[in-house]
Protein backbone atom coordinates (compact mmCIF):
# COMPACT_ATOMS: atom_id res chain seq x y z
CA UNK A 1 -10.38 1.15 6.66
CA UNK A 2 -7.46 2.82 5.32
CA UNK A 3 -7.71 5.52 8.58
CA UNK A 4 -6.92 2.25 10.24
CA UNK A 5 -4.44 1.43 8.12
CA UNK A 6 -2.86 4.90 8.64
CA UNK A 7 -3.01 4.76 12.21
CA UNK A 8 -1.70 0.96 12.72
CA UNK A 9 1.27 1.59 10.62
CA UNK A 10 2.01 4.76 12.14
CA UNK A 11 2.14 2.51 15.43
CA UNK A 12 4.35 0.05 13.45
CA UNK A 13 6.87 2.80 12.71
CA UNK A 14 6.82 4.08 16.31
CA UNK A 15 7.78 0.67 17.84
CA UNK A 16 10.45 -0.32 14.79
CA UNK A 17 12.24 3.15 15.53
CA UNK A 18 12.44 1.53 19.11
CA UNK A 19 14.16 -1.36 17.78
CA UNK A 20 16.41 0.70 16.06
CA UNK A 21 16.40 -1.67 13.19
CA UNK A 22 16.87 0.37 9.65
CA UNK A 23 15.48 -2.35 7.21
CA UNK A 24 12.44 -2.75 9.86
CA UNK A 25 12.01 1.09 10.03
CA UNK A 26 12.03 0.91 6.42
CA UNK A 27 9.80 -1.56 6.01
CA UNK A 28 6.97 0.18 8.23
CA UNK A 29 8.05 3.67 7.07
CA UNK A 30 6.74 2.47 3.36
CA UNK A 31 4.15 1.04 4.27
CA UNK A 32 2.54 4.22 6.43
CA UNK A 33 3.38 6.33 3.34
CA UNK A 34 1.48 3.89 1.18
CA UNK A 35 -1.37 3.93 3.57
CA UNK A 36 -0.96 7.78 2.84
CA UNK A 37 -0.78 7.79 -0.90
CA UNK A 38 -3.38 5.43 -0.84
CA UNK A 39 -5.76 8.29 1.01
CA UNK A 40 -4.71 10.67 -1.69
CA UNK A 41 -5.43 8.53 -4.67
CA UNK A 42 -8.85 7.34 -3.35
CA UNK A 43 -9.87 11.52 -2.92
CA UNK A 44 -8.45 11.95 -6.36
CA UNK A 45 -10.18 8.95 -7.69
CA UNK A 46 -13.78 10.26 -6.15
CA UNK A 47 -12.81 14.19 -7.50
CA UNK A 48 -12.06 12.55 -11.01
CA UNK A 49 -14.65 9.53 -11.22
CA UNK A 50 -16.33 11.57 -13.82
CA UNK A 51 -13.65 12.62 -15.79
CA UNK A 52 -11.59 9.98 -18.24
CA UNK A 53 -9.09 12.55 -18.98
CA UNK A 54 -8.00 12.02 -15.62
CA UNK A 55 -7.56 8.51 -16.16
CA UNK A 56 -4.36 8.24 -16.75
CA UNK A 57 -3.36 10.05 -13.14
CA UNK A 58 -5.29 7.76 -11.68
CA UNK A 59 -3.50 4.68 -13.16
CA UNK A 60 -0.50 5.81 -12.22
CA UNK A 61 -1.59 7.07 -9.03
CA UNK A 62 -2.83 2.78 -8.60
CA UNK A 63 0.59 1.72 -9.74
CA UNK A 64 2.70 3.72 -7.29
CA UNK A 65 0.25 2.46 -4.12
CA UNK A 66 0.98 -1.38 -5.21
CA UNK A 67 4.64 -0.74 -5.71
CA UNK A 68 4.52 0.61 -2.03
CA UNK A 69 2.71 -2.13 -0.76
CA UNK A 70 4.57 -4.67 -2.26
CA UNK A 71 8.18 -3.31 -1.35
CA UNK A 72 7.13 -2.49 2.22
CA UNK A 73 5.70 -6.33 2.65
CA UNK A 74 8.77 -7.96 1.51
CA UNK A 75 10.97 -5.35 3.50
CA UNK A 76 9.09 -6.39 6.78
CA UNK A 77 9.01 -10.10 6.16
CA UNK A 78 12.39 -10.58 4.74
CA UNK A 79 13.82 -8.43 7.99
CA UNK A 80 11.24 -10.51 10.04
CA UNK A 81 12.92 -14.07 9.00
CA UNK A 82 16.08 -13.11 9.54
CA UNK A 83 14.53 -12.78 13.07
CA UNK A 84 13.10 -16.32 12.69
CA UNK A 85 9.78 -14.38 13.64
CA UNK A 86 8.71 -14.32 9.54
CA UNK A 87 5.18 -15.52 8.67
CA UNK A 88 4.08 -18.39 7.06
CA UNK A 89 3.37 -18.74 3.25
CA UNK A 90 -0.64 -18.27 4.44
CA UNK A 91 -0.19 -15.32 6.60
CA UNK A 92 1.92 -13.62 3.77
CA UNK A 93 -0.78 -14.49 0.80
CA UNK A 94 -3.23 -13.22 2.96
CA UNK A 95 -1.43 -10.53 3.49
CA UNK A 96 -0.54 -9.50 0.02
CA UNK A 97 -3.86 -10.10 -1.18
CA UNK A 98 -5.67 -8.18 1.46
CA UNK A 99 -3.02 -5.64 0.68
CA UNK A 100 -3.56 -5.42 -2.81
CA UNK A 101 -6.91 -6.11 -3.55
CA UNK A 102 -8.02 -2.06 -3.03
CA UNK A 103 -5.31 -0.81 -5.10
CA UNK A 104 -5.60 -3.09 -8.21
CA UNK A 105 -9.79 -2.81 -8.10
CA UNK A 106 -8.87 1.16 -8.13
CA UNK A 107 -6.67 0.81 -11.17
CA UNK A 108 -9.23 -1.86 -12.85
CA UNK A 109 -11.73 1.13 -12.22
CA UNK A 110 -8.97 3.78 -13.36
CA UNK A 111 -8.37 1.19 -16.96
CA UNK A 112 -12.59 1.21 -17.17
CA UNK A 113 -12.53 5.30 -17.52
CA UNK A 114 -9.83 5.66 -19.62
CA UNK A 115 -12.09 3.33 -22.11
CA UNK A 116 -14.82 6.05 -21.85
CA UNK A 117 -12.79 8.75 -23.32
């Protein structure tokens, strides 16, 4: 899933740099390089699952990938409604939630192995 995620938002940078719109670029650029970080922290999360002193780079690691999800969302949709093209209050909790739901599950798992140490 998050290959996909990778690849789609790659796409999604591609075609805003044909727009030539900065706050669009921006938008897609963060959230390709949260699709990134969010690789990296899942391989560190595996490599460290056993080890709670690790925890705490894995929290933080969970804290960085919602940040970047959330700024990148509300880059895209506020630059998308000042197109008149912004989505619905639906399409954007779906969105969010879908979004987030990875990340905050790895830092719930992240706050469960600190406990152990």
């Amino acid at each position: 899933m998050i290959i996909v995620r990778i690849i789609v938002s790659a796409i999604a940078v591609i075609g805003t740099i044909a727009l030539g719109d900065l706050m669009l670029i921006m938008g897609s650029l963060l959230a390709f390089l949260s699709s990134i970080f969010m690789l990296i922290a899942g391989i560190i999360g595996v490599k460290n699952a056993a080890k709670p002193a690790k925890a705490k780079t894995c929290i933080v690691m969970g804290v960085i990938v919602v940040a970047l999800s959330v700024l990148g969302t509300a880059l895209t949709t506020f630059k998308l409604n000042s197109f008149g093209l912004g989505p619905d209050a639906l399409t954007l909790s779906l969105s969010l939630t879908f979004g987030l739901a990875l990340p905050v599950l790895y830092i719930i798992g992240a706050l469960q192995l600190k406990k152990r140490a």
